[in-house]
N, C-alpha and C. Protein backbone atom coordinates (compact mmCIF):
# COMPACT_ATOMS: atom_id res chain seq x y z
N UNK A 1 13.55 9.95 19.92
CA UNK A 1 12.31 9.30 19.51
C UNK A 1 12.40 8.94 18.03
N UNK A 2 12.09 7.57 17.82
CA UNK A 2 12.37 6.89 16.47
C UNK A 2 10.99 7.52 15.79
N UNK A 3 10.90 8.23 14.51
CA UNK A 3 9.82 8.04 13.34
C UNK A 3 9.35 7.26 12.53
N UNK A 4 8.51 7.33 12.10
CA UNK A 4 8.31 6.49 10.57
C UNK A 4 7.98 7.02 9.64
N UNK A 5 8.35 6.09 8.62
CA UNK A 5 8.20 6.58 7.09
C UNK A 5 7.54 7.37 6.90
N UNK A 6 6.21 7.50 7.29
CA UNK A 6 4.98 8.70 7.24
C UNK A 6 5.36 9.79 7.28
N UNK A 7 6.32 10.00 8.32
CA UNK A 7 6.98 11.61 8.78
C UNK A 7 7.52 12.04 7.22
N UNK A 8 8.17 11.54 6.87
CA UNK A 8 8.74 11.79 5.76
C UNK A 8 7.74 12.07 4.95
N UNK A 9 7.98 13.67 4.36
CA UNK A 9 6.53 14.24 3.19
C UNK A 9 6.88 14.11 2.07
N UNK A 10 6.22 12.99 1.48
CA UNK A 10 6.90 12.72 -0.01
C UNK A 10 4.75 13.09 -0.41
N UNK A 11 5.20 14.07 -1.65
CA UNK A 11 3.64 14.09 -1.97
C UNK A 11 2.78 13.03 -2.67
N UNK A 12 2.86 12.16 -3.15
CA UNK A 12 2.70 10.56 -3.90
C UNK A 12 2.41 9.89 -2.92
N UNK A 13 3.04 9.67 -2.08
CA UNK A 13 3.09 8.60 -0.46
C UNK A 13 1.79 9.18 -0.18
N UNK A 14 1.71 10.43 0.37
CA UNK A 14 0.72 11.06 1.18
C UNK A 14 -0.51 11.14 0.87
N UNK A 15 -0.40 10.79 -0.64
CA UNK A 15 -1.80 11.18 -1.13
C UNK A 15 -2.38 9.44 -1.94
N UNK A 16 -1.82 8.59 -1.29
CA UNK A 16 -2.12 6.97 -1.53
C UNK A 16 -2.89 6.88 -1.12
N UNK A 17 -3.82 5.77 -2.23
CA UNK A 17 -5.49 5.38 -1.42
C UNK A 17 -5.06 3.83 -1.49
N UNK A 18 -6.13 3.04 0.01
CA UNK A 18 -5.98 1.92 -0.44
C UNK A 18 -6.66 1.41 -1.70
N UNK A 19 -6.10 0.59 -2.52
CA UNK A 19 -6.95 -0.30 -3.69
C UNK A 19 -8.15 -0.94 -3.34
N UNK A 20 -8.95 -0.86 -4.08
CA UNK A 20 -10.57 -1.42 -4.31
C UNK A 20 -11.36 -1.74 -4.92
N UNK A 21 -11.78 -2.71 -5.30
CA UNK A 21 -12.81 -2.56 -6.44
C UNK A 21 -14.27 -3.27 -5.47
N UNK A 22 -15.34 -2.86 -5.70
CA UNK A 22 -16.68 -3.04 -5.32
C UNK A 22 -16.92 -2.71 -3.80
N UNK A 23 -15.84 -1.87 -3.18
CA UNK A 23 -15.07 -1.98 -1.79
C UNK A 23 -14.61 -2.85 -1.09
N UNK A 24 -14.29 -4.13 -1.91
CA UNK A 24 -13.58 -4.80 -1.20
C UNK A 24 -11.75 -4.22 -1.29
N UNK A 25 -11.24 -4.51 -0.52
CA UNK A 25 -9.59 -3.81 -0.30
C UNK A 25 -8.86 -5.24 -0.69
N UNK A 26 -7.63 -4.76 -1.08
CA UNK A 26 -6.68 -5.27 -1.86
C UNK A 26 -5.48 -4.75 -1.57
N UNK A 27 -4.17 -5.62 -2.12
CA UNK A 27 -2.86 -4.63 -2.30
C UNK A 27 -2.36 -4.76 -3.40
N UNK A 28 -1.15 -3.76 -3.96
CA UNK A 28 -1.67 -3.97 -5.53
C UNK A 28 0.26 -4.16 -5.74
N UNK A 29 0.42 -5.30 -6.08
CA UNK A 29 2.04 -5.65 -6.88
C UNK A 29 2.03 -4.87 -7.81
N UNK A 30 1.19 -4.90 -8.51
CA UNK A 30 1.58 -3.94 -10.10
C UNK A 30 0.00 -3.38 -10.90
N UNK A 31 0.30 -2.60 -11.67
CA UNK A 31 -0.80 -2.18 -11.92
C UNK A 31 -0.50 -1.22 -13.10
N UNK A 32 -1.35 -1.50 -14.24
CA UNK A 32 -1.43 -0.40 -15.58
C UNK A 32 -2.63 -0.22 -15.99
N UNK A 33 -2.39 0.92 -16.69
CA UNK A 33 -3.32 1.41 -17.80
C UNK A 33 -2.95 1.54 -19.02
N UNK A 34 -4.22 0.76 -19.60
CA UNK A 34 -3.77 0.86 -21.52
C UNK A 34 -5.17 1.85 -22.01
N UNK A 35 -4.77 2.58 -22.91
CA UNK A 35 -5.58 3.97 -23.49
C UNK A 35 -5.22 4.24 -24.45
N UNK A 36 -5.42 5.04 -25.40
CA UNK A 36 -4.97 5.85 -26.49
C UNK A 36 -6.36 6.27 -27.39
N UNK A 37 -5.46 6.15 -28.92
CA UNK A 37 -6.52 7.14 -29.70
C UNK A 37 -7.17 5.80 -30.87
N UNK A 38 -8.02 5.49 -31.02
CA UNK A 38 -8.77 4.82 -31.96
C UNK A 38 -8.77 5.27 -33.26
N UNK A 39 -7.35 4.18 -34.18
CA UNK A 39 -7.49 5.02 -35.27
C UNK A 39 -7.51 4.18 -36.72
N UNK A 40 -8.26 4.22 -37.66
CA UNK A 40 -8.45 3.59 -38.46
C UNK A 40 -7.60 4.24 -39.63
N UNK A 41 -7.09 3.58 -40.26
CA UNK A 41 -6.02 4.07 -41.46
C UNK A 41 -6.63 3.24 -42.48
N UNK A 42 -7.02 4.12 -43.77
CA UNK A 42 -7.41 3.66 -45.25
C UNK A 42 -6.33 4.02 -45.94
N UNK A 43 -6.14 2.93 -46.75
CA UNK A 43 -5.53 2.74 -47.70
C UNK A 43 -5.82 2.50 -49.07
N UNK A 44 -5.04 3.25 -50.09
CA UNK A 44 -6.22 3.34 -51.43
C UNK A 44 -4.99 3.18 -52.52
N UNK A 45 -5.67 2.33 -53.37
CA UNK A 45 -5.47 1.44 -54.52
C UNK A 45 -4.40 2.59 -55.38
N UNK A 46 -3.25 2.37 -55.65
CA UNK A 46 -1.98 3.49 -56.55
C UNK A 46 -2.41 4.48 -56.01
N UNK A 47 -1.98 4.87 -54.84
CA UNK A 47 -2.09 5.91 -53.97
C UNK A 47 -0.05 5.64 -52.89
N UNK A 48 0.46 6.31 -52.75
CA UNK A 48 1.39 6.00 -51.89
C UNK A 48 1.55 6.76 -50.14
N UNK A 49 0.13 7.56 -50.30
CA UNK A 49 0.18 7.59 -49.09
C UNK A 49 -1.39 7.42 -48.61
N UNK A 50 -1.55 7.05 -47.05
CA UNK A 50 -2.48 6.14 -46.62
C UNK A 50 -3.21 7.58 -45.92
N UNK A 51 -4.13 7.47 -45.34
CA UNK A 51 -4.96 8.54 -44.31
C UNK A 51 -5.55 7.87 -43.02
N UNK A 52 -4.80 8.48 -41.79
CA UNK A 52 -5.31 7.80 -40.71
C UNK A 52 -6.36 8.53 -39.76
N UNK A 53 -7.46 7.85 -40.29
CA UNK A 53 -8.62 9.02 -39.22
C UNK A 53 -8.85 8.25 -37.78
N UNK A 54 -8.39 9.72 -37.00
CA UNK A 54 -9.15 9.41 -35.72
C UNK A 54 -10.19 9.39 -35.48
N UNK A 55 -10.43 7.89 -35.02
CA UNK A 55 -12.20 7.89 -33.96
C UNK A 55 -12.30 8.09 -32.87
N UNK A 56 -11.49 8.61 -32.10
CA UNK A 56 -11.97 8.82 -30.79
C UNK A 56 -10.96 8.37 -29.94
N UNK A 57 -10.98 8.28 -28.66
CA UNK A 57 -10.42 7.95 -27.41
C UNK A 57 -10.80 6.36 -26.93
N UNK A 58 -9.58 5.47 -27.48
CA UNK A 58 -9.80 4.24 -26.70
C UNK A 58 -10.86 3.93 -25.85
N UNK A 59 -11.19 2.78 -25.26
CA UNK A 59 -11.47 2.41 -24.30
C UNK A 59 -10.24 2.37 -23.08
N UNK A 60 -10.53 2.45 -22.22
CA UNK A 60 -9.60 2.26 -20.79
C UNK A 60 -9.76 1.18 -20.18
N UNK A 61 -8.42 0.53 -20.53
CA UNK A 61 -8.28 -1.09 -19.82
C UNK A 61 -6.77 -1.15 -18.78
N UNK A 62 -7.36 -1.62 -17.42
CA UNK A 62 -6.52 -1.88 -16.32
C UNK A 62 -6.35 -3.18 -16.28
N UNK A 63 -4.74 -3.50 -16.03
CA UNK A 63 -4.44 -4.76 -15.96
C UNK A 63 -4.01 -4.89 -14.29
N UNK A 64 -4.28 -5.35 -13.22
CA UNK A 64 -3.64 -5.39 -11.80
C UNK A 64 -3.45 -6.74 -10.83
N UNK A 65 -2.37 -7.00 -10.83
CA UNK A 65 -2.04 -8.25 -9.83
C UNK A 65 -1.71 -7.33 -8.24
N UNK A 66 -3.04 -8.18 -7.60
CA UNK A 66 -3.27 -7.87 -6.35
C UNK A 66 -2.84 -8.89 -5.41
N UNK A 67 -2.73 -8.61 -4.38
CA UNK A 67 -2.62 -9.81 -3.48
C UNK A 67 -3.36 -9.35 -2.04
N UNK A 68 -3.51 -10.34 -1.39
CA UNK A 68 -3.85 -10.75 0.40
C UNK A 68 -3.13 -11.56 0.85
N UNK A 69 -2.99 -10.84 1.87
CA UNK A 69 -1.83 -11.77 2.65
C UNK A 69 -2.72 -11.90 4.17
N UNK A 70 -2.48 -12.44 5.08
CA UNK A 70 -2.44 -12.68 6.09
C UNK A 70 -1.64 -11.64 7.04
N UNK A 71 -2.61 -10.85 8.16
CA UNK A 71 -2.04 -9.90 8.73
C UNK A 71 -1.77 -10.35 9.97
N UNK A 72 -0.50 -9.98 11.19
CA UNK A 72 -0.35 -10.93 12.05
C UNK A 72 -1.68 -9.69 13.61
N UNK A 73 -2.57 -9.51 13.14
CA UNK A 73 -3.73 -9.06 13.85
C UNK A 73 -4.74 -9.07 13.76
N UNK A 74 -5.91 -9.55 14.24
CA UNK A 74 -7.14 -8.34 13.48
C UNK A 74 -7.36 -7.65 13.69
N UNK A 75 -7.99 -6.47 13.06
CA UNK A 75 -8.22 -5.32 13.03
C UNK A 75 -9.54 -4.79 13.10
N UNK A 76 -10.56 -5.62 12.90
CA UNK A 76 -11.79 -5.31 12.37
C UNK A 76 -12.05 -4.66 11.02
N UNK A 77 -10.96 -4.58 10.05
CA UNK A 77 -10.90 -4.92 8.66
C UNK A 77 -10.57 -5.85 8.07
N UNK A 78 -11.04 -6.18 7.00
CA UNK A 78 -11.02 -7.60 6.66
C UNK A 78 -9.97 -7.59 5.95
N UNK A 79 -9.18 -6.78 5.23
CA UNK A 79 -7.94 -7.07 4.48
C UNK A 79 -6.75 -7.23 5.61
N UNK A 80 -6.92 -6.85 6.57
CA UNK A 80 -5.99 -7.00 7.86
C UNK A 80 -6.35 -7.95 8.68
N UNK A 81 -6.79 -8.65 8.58
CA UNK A 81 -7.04 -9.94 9.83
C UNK A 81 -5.93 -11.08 9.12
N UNK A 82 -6.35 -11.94 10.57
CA UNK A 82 -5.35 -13.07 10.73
C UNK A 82 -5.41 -14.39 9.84
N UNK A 83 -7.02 -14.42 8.99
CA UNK A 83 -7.26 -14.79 8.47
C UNK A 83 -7.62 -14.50 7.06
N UNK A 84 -6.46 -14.40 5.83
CA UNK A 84 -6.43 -13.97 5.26
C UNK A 84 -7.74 -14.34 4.00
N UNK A 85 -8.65 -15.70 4.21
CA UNK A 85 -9.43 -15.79 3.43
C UNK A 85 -10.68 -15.03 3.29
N UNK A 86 -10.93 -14.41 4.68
CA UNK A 86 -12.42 -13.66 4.44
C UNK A 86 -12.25 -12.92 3.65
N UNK A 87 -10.93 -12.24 3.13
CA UNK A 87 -10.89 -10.86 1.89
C UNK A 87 -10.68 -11.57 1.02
N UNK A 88 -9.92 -12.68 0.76
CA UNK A 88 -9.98 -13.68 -0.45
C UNK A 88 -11.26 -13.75 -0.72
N UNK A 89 -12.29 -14.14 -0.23
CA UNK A 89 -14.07 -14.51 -0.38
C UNK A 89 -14.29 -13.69 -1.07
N UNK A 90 -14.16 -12.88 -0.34
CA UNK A 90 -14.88 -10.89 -0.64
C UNK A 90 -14.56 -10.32 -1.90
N UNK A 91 -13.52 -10.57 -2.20
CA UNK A 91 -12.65 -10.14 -3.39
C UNK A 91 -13.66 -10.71 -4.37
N UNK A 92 -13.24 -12.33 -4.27
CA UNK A 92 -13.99 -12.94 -5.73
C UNK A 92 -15.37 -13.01 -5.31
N UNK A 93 -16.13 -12.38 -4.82
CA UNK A 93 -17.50 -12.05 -4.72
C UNK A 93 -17.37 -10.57 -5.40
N UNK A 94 -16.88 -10.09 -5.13
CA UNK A 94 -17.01 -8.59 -5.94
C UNK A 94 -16.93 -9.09 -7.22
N UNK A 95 -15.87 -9.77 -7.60
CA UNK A 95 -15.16 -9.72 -9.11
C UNK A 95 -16.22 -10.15 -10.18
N UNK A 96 -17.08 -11.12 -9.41
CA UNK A 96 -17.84 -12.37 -9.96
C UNK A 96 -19.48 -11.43 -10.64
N UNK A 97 -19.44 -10.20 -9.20
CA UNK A 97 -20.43 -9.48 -9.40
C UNK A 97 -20.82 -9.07 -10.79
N UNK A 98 -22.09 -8.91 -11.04
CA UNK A 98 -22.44 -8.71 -12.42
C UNK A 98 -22.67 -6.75 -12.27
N UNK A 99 -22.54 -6.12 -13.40
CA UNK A 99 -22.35 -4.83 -13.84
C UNK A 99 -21.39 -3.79 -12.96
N UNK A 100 -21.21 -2.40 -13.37
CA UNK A 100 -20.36 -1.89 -13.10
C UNK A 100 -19.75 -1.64 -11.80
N UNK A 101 -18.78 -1.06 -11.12
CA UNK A 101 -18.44 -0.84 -10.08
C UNK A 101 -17.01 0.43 -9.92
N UNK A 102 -16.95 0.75 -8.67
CA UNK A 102 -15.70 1.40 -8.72
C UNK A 102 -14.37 0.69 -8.45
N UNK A 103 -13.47 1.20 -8.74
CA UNK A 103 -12.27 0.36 -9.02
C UNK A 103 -11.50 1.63 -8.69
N UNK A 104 -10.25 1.64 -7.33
CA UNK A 104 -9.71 2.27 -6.91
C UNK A 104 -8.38 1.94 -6.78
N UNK A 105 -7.38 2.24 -7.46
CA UNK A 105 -5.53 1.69 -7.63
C UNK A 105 -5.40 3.06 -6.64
N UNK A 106 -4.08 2.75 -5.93
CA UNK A 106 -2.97 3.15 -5.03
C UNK A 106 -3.21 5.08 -6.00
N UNK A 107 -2.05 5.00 -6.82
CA UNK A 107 -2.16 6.48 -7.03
C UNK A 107 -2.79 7.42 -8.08
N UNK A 108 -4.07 6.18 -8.36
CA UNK A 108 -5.03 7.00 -9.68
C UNK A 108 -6.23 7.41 -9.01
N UNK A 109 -6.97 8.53 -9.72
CA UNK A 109 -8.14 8.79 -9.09
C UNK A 109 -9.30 7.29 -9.74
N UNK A 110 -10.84 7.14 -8.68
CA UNK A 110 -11.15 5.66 -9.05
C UNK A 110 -12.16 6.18 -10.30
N UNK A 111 -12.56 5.02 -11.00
CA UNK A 111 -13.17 4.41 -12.13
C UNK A 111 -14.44 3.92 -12.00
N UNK A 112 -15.42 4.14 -12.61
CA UNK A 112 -16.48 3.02 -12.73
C UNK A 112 -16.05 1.98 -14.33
N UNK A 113 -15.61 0.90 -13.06
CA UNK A 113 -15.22 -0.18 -14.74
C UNK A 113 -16.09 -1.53 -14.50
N UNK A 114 -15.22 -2.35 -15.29
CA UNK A 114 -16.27 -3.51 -15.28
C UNK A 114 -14.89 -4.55 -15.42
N UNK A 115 -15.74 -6.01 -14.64
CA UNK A 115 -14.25 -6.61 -14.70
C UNK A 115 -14.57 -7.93 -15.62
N UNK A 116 -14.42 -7.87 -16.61
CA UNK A 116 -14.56 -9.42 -17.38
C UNK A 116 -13.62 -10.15 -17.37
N UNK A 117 -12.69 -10.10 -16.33
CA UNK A 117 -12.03 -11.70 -16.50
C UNK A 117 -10.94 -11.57 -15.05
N UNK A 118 -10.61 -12.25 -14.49
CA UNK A 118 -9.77 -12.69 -13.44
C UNK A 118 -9.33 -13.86 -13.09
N UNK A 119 -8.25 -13.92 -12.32
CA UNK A 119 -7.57 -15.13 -12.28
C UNK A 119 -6.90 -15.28 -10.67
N UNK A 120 -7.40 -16.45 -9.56
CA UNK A 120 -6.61 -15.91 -8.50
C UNK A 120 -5.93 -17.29 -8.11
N UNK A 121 -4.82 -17.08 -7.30
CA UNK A 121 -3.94 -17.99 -7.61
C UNK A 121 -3.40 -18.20 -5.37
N UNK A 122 -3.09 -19.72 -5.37
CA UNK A 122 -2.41 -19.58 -4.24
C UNK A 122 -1.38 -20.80 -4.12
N UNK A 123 -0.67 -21.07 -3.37
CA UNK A 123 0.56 -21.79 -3.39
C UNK A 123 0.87 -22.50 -2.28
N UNK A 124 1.07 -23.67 -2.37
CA UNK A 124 1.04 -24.31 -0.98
C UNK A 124 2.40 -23.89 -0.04
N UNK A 125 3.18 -23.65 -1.00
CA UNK A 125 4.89 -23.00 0.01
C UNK A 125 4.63 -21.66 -0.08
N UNK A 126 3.37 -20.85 -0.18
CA UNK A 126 3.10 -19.29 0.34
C UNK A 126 1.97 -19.48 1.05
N UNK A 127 1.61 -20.61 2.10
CA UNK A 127 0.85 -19.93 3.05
C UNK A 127 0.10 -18.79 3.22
N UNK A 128 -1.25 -18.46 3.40
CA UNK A 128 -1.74 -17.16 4.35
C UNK A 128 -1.50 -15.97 3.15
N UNK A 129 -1.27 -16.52 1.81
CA UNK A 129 -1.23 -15.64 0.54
C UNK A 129 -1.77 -16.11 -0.71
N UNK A 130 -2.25 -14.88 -0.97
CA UNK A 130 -3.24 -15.30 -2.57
C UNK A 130 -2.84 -14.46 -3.45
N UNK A 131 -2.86 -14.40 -4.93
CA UNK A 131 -2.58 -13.22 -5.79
C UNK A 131 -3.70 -13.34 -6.52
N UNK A 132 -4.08 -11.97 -7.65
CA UNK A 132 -5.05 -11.87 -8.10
C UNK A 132 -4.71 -11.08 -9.31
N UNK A 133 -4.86 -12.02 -10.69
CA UNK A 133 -4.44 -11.01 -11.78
C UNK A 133 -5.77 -10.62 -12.66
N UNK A 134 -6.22 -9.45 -12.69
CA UNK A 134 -7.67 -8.78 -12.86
C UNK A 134 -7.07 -7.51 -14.00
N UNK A 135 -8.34 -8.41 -14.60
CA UNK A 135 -8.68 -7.36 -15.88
C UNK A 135 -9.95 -6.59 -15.79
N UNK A 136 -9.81 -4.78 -15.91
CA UNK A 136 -10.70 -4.19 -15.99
C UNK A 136 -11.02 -3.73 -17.16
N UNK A 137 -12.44 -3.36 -17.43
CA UNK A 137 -12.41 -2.32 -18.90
C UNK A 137 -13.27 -0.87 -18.07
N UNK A 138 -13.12 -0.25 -19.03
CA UNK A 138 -13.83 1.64 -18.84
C UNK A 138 -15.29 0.76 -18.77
N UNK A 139 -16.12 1.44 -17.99
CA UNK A 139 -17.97 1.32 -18.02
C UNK A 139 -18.31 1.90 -18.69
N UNK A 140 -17.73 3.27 -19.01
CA UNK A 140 -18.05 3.98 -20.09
C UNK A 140 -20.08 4.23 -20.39
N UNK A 141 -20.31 4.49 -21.66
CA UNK A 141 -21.46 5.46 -21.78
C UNK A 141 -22.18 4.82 -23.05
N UNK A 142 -23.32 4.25 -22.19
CA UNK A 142 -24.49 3.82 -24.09
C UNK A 142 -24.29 5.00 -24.93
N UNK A 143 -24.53 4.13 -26.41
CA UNK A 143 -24.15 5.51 -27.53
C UNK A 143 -25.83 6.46 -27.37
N UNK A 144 -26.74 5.38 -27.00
CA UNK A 144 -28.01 6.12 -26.73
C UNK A 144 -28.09 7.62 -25.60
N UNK A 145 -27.43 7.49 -24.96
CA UNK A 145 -26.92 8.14 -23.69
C UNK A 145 -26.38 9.32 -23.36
N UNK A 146 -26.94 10.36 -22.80
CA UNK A 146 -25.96 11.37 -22.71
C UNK A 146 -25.12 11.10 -21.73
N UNK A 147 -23.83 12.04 -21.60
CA UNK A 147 -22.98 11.49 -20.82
C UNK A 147 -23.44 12.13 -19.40
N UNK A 148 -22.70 11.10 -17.58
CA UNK A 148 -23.14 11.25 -16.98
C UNK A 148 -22.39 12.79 -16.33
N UNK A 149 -23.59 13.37 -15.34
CA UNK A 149 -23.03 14.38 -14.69
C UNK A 149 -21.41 13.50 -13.62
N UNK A 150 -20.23 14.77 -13.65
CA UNK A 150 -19.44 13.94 -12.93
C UNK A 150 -19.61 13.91 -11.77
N UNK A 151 -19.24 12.46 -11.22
CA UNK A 151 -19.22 11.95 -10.00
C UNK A 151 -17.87 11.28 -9.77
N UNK A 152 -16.79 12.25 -10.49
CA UNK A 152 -15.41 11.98 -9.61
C UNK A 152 -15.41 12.45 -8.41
N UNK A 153 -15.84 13.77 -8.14
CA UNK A 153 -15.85 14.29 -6.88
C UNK A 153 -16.46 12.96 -5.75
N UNK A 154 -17.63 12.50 -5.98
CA UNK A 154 -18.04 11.58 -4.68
C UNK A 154 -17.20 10.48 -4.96
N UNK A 155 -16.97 9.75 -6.03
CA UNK A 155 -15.78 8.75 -6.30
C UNK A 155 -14.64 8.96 -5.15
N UNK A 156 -13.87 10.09 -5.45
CA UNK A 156 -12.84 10.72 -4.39
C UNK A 156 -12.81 10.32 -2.82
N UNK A 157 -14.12 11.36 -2.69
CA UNK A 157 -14.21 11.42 -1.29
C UNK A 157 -14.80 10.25 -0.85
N UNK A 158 -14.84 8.92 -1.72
CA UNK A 158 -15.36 7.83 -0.84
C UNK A 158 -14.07 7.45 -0.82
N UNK A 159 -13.02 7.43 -1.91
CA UNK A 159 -11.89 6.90 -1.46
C UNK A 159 -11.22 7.45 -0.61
N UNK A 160 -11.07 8.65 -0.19
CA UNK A 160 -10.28 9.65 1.05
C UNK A 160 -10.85 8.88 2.17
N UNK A 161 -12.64 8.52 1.96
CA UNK A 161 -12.93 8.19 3.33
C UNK A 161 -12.63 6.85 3.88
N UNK A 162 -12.20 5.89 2.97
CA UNK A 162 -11.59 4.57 3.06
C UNK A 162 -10.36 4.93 3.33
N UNK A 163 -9.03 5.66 2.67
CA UNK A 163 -7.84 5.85 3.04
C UNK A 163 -7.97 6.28 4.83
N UNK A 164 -8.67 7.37 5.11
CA UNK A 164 -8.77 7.38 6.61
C UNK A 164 -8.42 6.78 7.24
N UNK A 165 -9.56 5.23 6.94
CA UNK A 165 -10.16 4.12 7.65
C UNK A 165 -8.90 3.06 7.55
N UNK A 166 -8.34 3.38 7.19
CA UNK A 166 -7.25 1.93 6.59
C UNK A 166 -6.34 2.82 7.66
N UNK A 167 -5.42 4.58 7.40
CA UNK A 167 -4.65 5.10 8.35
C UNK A 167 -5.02 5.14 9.77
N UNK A 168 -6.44 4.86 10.28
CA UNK A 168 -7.09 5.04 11.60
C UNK A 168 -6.75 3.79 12.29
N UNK A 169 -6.35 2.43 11.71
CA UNK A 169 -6.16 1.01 11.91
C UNK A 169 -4.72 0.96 12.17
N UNK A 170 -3.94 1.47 10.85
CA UNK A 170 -2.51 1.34 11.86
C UNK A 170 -1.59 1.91 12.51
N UNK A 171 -2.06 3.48 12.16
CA UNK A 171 -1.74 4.18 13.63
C UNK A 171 -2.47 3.43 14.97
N UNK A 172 -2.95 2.97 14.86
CA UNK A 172 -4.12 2.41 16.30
C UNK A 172 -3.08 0.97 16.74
N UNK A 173 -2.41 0.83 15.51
CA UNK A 173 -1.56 -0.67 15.72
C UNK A 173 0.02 -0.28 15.76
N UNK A 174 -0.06 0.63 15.64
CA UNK A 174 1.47 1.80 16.37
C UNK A 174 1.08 1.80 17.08
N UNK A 175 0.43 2.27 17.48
CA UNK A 175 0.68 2.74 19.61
C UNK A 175 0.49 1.59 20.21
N UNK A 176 -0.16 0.45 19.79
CA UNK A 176 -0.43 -0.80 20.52
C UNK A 176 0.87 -1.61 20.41
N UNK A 177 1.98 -1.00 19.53
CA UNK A 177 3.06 -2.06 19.29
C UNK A 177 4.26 -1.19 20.06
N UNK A 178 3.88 -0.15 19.81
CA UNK A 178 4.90 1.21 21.63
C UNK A 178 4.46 0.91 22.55
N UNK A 179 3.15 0.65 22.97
CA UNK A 179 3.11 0.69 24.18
C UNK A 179 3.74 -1.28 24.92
N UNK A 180 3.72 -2.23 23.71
CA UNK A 180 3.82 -3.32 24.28
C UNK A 180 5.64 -3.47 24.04
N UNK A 181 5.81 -2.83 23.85
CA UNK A 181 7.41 -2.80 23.47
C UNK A 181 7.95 -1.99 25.01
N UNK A 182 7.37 -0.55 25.44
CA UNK A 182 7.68 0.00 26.26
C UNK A 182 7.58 -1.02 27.56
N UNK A 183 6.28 -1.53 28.08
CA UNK A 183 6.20 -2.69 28.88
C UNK A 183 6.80 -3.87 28.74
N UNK A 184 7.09 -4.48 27.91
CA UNK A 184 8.29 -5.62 27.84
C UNK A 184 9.55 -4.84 28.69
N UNK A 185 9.90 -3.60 27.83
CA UNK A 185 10.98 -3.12 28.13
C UNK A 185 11.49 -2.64 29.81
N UNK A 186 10.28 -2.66 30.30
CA UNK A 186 10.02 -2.11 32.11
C UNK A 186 9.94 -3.29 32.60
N UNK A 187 9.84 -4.64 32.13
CA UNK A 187 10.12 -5.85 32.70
C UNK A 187 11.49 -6.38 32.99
C-alpha cells in the first residue's frame, strides 16, 4: 500500500495552516517579515562618538506573493474549485476591505494587520492563475489605549479550525481518487 507525504512526521509540515487574510484562503509562493528595534542615533557637535537610543519595537510589516490557481474539482471551498475566480473576487474584496483583520501565513501564528497596498496580477499564457503581491502592516495599539487582552489563543484555534477544513477536503479527494483508480483498474 502506497503512502503519502502526510505519513511522513516532519513537525513544520504537520503543524501548517492554510494562509488567510479576512478568511479568505490563499497559497503563499513566498512570504516575510520585517521587524526590529526603532532606533534613533544623536549625534553631537566635536563629540566622536554618537548615542543610539532605543524607542521601542518596530512596527511589523509582511510582504507575501500569493497565488490561486484553478483546482481540477470542486470542493465546496472556494480556493479549490474549478473556477479559480470566485477566490480571486474574494481575495480582493477582503484586501480592499477597510480596517483591521486577521492575516494567517503557512508557518506563523496569525496577526491582526492591516493591508495598505496590493497588487494582483494574471497572464494570458497562465490560464486559471492569478498572483497576489500584498503588503501588510502590525494593527497594533492607539497610544490612547491600553493594550488588548490576548486573543492569540482564539486567533489559533480559528486557524486550527480552518486547517481541519482545508485537511477534511483532501483526504475526502484521496479516497475519491482510490476509489476511481481501483474501479478503472477492475475494468
Amino acid at each position: 500500500m502506497a503512502g503519502t507525504i502526510r505519513d511522513i512526521k516532519i513537525p513544520w509540515r504537520d503543524e501548517l495552516l492554510p494562509a488567510s487574510f479576512r478568511g479568505q484562503m490563499f497559497h503563499v509562493e513566498t512570504g516575510s517579515k520585517e521587524s526590529g528595534r526603532a532606533v534613533v542615533v544623536h549625534e553631537f557637535p566635536k563629540r566622536d562618538f554618537p548615542y543610539a537610543e532605543d524607542m521601542g519595537r518596530r512596527t511589523m510589516e509582511f510582504s507575501v506573493r500569493g497565488y490561486i490557481i484553478t483546482f481540477p474539482v470542486d470542493t465546496g471551498v472556494s480556493l479549490y474549485s474549478r473556477d479559480y475566480r470566485i477566490a480571486r473576487d474574494a481575495l480582493i474584496t477582503a484586501l480592499e476591505q477597510a480596517g483591521p483583520a486577521v492575516l494567517q501565513l503557512p508557518t506563523m501564528k496569525p496577526f491582526m494587520v492591516m493591508c495598505p497596498q496590493y497588487r494582483w496580477s494574471e497572464e494570458e499564457r497562465a490560464g486559471g492563475f492569478c498572483t497576489f503581491d500584498m503588503s501588510f502592516v502590525e494593527y497594533g495599539v492607539a497610544p490612547s489605549a491600553s493594550p488588548p487582552a490576548s486573543t492569540e489563543q482564539n486567533l489559533g484555534q480559528a486557524s486550527e479550525a480552518l486547517r481541519q477544513n482545508v485537511l477534511r477536503v483532501m483526504s475526502g479527494l484521496e479516497q475519491q481518487t482510490a476509489a476511481a483508480a481501483k474501479a478503472a483498474a477492475r475494468q
